[in-house]
C-alpha atoms as a PDB file:
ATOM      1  CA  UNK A   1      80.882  82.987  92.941  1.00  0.00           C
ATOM      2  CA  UNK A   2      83.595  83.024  95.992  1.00  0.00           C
ATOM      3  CA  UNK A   3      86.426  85.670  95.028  1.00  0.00           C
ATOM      4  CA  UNK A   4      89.623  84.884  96.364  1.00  0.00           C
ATOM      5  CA  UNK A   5      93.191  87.076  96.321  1.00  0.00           C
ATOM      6  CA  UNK A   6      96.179  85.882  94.971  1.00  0.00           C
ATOM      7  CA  UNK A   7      99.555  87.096  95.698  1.00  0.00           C
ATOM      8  CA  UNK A   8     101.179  87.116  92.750  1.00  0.00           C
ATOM      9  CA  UNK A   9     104.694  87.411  91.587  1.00  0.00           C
ATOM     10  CA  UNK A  10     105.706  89.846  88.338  1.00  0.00           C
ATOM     11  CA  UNK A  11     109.240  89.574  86.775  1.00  0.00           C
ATOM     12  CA  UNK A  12     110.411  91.305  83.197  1.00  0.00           C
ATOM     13  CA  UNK A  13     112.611  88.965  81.335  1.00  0.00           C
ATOM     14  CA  UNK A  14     115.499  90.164  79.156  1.00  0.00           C
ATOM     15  CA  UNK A  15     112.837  90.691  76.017  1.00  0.00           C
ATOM     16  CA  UNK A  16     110.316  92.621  78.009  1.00  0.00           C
ATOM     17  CA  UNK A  17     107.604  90.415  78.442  1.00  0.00           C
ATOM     18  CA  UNK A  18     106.803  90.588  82.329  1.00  0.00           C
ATOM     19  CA  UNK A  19     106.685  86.533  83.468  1.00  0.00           C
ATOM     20  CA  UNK A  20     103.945  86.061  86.235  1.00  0.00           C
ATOM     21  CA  UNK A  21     104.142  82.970  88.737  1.00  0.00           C
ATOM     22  CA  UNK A  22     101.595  82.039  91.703  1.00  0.00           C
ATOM     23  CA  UNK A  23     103.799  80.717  94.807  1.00  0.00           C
ATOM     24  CA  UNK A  24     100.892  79.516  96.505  1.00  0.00           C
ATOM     25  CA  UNK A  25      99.790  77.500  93.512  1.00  0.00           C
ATOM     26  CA  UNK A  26     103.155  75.933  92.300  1.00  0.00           C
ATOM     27  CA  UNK A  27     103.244  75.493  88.208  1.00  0.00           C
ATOM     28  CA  UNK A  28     100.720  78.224  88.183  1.00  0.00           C
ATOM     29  CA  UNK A  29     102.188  80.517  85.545  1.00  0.00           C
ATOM     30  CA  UNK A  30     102.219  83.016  82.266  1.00  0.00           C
ATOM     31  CA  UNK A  31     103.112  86.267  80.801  1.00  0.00           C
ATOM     32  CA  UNK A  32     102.222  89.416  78.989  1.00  0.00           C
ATOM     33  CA  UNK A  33     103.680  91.795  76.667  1.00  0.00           C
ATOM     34  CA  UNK A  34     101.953  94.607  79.166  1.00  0.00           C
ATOM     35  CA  UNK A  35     101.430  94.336  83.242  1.00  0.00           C
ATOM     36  CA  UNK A  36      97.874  94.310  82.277  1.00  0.00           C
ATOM     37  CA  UNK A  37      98.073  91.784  80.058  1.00  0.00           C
ATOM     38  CA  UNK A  38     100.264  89.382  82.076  1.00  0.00           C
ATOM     39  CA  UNK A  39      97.948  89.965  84.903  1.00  0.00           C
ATOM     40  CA  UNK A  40      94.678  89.247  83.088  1.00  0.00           C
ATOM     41  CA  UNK A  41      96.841  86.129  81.628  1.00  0.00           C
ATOM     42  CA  UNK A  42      97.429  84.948  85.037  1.00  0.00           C
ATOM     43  CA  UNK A  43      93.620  85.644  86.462  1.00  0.00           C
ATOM     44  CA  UNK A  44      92.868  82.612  83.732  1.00  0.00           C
ATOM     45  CA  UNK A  45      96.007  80.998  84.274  1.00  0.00           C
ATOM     46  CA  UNK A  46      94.133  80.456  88.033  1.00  0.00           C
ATOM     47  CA  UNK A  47      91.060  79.392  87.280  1.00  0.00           C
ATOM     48  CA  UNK A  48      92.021  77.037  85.201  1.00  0.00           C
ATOM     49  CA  UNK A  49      95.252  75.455  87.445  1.00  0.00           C
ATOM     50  CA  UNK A  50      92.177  75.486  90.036  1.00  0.00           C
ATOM     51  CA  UNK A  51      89.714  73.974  87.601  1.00  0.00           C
ATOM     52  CA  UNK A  52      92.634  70.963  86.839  1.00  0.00           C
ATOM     53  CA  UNK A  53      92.827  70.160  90.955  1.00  0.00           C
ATOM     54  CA  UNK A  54      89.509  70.066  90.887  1.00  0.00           C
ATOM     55  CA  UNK A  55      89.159  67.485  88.400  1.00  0.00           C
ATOM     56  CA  UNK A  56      91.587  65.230  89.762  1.00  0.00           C
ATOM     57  CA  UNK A  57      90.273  65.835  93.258  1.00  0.00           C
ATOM     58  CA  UNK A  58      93.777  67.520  94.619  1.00  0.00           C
ATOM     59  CA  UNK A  59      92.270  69.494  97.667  1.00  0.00           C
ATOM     60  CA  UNK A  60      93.360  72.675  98.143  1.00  0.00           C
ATOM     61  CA  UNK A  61      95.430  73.628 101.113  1.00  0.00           C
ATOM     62  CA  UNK A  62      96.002  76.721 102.955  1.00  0.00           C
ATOM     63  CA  UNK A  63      97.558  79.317 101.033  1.00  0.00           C
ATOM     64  CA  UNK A  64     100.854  80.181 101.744  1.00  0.00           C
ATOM     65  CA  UNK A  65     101.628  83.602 103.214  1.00  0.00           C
ATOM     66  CA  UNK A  66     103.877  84.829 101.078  1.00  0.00           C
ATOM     67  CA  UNK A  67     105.852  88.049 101.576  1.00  0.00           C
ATOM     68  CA  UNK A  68     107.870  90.638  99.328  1.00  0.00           C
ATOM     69  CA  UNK A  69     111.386  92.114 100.650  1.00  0.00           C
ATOM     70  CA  UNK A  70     114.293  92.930  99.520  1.00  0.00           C
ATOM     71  CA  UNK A  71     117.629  91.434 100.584  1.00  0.00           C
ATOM     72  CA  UNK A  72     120.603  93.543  99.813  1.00  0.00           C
ATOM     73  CA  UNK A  73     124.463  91.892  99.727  1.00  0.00           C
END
């Protein structure tokens, strides 16, 4: 099995459930009530966004770097 890392993005919506999205995997998305759950949500959410490319044969490109920082106004 080949591991690969995921940047992932975590956001807490107005009710407290923390939203996670993939930007290097675009519709790649879920949530949990908990950080730990949203991010064991999203390790499935993965596999199965990859297993769905897969099946339609969408090749994979290079992951996008993606970087955090803040922008202040």
């Amino acid at each position: 099995m080949i591991l690969l890392d995921w940047k992932v993005v975590l956001e807490t919506d107005e009710d407290g459930w923390i939203t996670v999205t993939v930007p290097s995997l675009p519709g790649c998305i879920s949530q949990g009530k908990t950080k730990e759950k949203a991010l064991e949500n999203i390790k499935e959410a993965i596999e199965l966004h990859l297993s769905a490319l897969a099946e339609e044969g969408v090749p994979l490109k290079d992951k996008k770097e993606v970087a955090m920082v803040n922008v202040c106004i």
